[in-house]
PDB file of N, CA and C in Angstrom:
ATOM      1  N   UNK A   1       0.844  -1.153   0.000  1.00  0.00           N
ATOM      2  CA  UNK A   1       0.000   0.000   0.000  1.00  0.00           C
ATOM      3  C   UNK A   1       0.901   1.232   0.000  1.00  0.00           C
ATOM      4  N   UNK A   2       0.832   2.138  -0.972  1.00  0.00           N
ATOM      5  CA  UNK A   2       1.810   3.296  -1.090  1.00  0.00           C
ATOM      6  C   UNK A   2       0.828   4.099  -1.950  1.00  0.00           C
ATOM      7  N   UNK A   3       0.646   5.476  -1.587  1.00  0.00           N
ATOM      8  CA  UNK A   3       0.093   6.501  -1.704  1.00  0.00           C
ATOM      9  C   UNK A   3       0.485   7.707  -1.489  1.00  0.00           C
ATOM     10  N   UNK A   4       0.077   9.335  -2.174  1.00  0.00           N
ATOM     11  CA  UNK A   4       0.730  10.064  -1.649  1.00  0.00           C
ATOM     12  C   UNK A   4      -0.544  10.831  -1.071  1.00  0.00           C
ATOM     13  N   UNK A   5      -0.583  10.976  -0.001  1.00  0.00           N
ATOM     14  CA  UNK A   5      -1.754  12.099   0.529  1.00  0.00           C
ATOM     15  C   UNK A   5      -2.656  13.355   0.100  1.00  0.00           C
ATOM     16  N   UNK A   6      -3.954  13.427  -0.114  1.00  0.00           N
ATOM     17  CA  UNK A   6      -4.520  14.710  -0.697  1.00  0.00           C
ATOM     18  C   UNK A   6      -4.570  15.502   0.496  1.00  0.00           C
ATOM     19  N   UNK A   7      -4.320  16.169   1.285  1.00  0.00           N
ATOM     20  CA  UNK A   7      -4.587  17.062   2.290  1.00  0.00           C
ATOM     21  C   UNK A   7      -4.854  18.660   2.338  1.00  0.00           C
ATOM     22  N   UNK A   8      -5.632  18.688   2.899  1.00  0.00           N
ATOM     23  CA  UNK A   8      -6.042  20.444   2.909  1.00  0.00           C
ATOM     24  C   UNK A   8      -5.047  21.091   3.443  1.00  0.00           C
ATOM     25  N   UNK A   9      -5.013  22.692   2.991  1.00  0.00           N
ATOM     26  CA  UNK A   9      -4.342  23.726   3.254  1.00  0.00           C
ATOM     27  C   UNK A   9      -4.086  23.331   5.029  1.00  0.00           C
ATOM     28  N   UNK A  10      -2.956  23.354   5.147  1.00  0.00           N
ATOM     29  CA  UNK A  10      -2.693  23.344   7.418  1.00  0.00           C
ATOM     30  C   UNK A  10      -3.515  24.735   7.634  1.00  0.00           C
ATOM     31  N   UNK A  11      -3.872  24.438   9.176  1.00  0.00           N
ATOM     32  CA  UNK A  11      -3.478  23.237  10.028  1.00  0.00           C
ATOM     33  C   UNK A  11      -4.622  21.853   9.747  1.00  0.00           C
ATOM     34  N   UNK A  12      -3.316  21.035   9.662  1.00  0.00           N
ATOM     35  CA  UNK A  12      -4.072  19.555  10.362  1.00  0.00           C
ATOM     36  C   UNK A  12      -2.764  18.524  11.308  1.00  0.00           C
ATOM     37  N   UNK A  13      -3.415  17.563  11.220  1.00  0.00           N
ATOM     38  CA  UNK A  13      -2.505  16.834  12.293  1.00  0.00           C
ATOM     39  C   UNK A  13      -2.359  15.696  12.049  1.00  0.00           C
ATOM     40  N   UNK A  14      -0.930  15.209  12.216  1.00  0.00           N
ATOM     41  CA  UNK A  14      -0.976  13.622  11.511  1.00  0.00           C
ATOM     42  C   UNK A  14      -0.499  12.771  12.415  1.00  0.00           C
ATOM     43  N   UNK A  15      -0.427  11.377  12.184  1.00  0.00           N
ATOM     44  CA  UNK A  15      -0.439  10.259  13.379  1.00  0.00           C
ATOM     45  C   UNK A  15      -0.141   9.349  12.500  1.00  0.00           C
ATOM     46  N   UNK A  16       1.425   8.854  13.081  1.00  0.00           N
ATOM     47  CA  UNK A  16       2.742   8.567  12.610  1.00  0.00           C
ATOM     48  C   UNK A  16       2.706   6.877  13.202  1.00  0.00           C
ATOM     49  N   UNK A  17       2.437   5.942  12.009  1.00  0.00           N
ATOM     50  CA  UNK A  17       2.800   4.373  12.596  1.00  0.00           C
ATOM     51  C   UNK A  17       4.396   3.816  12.131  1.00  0.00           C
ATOM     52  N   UNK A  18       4.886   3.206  12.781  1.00  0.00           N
ATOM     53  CA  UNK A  18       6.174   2.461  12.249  1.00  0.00           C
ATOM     54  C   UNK A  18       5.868   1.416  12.351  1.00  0.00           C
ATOM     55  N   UNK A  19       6.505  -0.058  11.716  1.00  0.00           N
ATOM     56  CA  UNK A  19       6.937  -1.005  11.965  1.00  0.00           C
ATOM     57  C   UNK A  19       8.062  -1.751  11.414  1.00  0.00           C
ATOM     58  N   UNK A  20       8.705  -2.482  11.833  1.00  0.00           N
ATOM     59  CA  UNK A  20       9.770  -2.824  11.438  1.00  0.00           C
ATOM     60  C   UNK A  20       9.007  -4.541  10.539  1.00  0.00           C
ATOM     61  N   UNK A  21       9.192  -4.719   9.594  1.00  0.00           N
ATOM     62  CA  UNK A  21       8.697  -5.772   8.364  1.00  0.00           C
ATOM     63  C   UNK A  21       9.533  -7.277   8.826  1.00  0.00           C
ATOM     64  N   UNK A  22       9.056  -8.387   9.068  1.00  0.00           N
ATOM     65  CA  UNK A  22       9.324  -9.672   9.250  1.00  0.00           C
ATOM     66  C   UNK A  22       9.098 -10.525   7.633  1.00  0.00           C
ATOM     67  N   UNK A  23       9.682 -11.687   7.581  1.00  0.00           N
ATOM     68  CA  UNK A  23       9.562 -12.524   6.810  1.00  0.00           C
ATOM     69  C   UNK A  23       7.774 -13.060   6.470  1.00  0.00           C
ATOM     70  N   UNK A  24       7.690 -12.724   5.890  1.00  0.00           N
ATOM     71  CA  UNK A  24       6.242 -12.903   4.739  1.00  0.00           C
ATOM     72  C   UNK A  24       5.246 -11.791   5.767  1.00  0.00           C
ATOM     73  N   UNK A  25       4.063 -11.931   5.283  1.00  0.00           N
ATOM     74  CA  UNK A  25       3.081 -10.421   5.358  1.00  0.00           C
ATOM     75  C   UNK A  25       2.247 -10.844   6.488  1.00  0.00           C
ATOM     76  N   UNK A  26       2.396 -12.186   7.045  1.00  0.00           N
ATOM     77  CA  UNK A  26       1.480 -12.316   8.511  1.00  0.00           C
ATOM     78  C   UNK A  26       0.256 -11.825   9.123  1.00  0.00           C
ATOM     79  N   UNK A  27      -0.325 -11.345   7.517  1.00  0.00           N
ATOM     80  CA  UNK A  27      -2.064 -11.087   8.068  1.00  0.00           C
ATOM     81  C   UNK A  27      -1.403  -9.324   7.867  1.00  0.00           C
ATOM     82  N   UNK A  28      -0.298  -8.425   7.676  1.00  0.00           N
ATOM     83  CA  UNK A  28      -0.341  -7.146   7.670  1.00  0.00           C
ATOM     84  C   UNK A  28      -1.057  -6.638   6.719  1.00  0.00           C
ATOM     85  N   UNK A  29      -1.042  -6.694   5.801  1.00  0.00           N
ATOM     86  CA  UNK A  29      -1.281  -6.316   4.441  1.00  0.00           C
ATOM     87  C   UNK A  29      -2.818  -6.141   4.813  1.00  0.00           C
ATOM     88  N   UNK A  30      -3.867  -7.058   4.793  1.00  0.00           N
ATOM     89  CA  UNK A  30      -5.033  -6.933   5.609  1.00  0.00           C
ATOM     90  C   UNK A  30      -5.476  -6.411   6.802  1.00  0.00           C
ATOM     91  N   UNK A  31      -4.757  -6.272   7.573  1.00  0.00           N
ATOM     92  CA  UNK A  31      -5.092  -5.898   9.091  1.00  0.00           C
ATOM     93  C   UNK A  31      -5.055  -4.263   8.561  1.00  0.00           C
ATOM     94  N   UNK A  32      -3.851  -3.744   7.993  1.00  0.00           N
ATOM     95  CA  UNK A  32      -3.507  -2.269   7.161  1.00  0.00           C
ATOM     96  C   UNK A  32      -4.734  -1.845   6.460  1.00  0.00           C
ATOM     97  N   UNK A  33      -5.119  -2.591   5.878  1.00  0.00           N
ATOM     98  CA  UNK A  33      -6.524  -1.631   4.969  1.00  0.00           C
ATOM     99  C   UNK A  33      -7.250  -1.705   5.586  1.00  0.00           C
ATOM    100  N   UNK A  34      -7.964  -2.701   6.629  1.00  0.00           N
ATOM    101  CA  UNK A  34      -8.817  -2.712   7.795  1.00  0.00           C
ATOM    102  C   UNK A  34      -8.833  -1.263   8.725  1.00  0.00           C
ATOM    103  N   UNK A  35      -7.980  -0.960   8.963  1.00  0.00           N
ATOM    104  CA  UNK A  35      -7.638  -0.007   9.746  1.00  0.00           C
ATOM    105  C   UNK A  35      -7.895   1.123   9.035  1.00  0.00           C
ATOM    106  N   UNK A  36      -7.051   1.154   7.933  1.00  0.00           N
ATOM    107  CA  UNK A  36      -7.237   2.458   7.100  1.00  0.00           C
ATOM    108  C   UNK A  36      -9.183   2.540   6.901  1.00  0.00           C
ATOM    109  N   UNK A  37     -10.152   1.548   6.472  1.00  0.00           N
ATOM    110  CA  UNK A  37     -11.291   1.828   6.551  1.00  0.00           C
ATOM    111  C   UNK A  37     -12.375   2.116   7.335  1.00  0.00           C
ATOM    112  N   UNK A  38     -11.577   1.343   8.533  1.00  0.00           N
ATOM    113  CA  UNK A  38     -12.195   2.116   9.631  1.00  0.00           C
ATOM    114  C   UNK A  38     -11.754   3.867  10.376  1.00  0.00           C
ATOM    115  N   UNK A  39     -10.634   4.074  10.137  1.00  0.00           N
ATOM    116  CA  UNK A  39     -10.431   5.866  10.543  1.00  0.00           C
ATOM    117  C   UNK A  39     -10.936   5.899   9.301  1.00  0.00           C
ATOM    118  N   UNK A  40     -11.285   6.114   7.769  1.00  0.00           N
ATOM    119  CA  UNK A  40     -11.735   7.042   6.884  1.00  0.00           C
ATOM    120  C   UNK A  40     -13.149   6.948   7.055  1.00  0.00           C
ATOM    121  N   UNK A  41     -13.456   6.570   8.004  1.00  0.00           N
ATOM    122  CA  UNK A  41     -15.118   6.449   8.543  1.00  0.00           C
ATOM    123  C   UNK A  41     -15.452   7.761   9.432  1.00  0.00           C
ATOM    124  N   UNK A  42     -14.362   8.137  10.656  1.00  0.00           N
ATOM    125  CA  UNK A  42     -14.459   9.161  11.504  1.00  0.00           C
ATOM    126  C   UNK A  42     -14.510  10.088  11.045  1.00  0.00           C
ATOM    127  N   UNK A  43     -15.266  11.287  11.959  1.00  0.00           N
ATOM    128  CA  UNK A  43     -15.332  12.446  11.648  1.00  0.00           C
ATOM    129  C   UNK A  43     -13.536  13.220  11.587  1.00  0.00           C
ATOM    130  N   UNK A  44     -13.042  13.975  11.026  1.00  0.00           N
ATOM    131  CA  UNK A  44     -12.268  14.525  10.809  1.00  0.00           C
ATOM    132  C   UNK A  44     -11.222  13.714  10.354  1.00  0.00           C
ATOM    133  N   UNK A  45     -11.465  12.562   9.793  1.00  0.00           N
ATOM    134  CA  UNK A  45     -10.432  12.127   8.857  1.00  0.00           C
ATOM    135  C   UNK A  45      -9.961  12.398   7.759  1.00  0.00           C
ATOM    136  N   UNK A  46      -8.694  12.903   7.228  1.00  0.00           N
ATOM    137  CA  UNK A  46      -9.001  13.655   5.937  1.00  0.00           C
ATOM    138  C   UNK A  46      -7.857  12.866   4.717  1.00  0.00           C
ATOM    139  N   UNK A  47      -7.174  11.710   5.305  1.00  0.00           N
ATOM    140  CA  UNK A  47      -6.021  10.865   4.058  1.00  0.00           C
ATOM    141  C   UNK A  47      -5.346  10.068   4.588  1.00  0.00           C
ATOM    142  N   UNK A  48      -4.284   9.559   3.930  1.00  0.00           N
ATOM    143  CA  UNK A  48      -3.529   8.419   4.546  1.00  0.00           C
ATOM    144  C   UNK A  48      -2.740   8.250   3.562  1.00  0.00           C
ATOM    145  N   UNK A  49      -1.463   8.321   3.812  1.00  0.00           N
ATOM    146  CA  UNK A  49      -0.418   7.719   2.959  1.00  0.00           C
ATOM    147  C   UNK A  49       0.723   6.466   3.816  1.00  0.00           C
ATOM    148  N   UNK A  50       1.432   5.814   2.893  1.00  0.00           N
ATOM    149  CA  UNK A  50       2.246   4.638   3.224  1.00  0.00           C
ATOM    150  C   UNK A  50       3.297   4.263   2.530  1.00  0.00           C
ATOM    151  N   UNK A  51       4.421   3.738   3.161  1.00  0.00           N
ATOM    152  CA  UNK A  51       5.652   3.616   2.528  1.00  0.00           C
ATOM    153  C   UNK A  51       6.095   2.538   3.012  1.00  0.00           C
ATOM    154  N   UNK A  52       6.708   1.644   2.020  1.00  0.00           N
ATOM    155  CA  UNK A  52       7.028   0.340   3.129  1.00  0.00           C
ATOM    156  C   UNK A  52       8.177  -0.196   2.253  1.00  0.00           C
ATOM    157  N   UNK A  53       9.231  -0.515   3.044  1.00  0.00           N
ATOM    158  CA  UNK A  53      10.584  -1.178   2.492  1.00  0.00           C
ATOM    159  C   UNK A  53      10.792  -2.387   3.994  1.00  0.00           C
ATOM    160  N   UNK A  54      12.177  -1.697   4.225  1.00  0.00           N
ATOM    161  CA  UNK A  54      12.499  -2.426   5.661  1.00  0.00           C
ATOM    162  C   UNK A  54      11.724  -2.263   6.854  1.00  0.00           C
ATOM    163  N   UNK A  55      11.259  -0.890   6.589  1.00  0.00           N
ATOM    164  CA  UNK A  55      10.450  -0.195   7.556  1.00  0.00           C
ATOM    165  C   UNK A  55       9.377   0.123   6.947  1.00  0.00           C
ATOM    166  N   UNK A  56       8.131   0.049   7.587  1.00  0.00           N
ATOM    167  CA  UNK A  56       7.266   0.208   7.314  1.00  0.00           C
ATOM    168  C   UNK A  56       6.418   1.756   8.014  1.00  0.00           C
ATOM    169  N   UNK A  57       6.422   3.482   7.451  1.00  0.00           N
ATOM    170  CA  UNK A  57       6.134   4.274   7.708  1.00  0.00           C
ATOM    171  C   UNK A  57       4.437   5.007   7.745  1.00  0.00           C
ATOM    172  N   UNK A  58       3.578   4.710   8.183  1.00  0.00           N
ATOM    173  CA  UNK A  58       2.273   5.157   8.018  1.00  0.00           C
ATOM    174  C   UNK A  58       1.947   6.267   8.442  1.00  0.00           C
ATOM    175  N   UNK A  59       1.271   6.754   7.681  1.00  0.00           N
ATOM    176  CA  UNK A  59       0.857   8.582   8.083  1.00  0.00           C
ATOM    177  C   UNK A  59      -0.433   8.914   8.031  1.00  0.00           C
ATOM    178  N   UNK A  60      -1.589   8.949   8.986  1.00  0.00           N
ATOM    179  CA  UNK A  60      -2.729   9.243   8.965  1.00  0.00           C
ATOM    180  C   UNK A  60      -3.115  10.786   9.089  1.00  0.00           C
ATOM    181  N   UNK A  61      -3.518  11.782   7.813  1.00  0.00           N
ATOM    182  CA  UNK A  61      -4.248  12.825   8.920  1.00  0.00           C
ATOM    183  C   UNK A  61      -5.702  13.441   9.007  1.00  0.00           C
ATOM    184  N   UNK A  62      -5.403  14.014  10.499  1.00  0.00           N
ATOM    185  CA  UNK A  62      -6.452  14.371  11.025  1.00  0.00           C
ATOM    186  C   UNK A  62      -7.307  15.760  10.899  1.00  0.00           C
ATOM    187  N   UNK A  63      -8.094  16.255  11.125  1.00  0.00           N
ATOM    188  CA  UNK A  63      -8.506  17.382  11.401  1.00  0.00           C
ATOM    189  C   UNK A  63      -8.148  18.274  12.638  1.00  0.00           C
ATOM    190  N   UNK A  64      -8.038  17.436  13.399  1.00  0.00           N
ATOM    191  CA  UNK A  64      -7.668  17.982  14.741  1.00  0.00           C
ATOM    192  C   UNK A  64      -7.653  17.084  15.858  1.00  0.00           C
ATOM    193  N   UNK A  65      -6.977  17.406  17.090  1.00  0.00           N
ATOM    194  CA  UNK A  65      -6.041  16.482  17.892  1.00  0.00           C
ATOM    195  C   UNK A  65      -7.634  15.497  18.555  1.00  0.00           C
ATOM    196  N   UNK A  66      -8.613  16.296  18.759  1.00  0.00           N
ATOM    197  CA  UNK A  66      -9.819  15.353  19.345  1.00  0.00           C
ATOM    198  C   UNK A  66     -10.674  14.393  18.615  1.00  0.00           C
ATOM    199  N   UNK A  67     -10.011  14.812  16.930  1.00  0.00           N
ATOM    200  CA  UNK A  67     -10.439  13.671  16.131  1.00  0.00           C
ATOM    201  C   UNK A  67      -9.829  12.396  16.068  1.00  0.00           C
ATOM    202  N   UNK A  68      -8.199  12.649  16.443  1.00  0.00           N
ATOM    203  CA  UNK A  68      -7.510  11.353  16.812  1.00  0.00           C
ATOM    204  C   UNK A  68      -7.852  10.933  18.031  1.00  0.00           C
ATOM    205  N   UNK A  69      -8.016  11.951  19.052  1.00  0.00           N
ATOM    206  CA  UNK A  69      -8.274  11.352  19.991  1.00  0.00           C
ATOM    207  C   UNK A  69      -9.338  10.018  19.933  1.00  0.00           C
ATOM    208  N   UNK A  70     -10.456  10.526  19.462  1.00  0.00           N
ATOM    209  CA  UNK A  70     -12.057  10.039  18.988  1.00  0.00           C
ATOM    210  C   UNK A  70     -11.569   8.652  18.478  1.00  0.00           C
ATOM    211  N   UNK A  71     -10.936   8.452  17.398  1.00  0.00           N
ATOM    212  CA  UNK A  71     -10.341   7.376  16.688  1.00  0.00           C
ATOM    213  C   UNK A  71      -9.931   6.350  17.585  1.00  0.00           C
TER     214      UNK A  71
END
């Protein structure tokens, strides 16, 4: 999953996943879009981008800090 984010003019707020990648995809790959469809459900969700090599970098953002909170 790799994307580059549509996001509105700032302020917004983003919420930063890491993981470090193991030998074969162990249910990630699924559990990842799961997730991603459930925050693009909440109120003030506004994108999501992803980068994944050795490390795996996720970037959700928000509208504002009580929308992550909410999440």
């Amino acid at each position: 999953m790799s994307s580059v984010a549509q996001t509105p003019r700032p302020p917004y707020f983003a919420l930063i996943f890491t993981s470090v990648r193991t030998d074969g995809d162990n249910g990630h790959g699924e559990t990842a879009q799961q997730m991603l469809e459930l925050a693009s459900e909440q109120p003030g969700f506004l994108d999501f981008e992803s980068a994944r090599q050795e490390i795996e970098i996720s970037i959700s953002y928000w509208a504002s800090q009580e929308a992550i909170t909410a999440w």
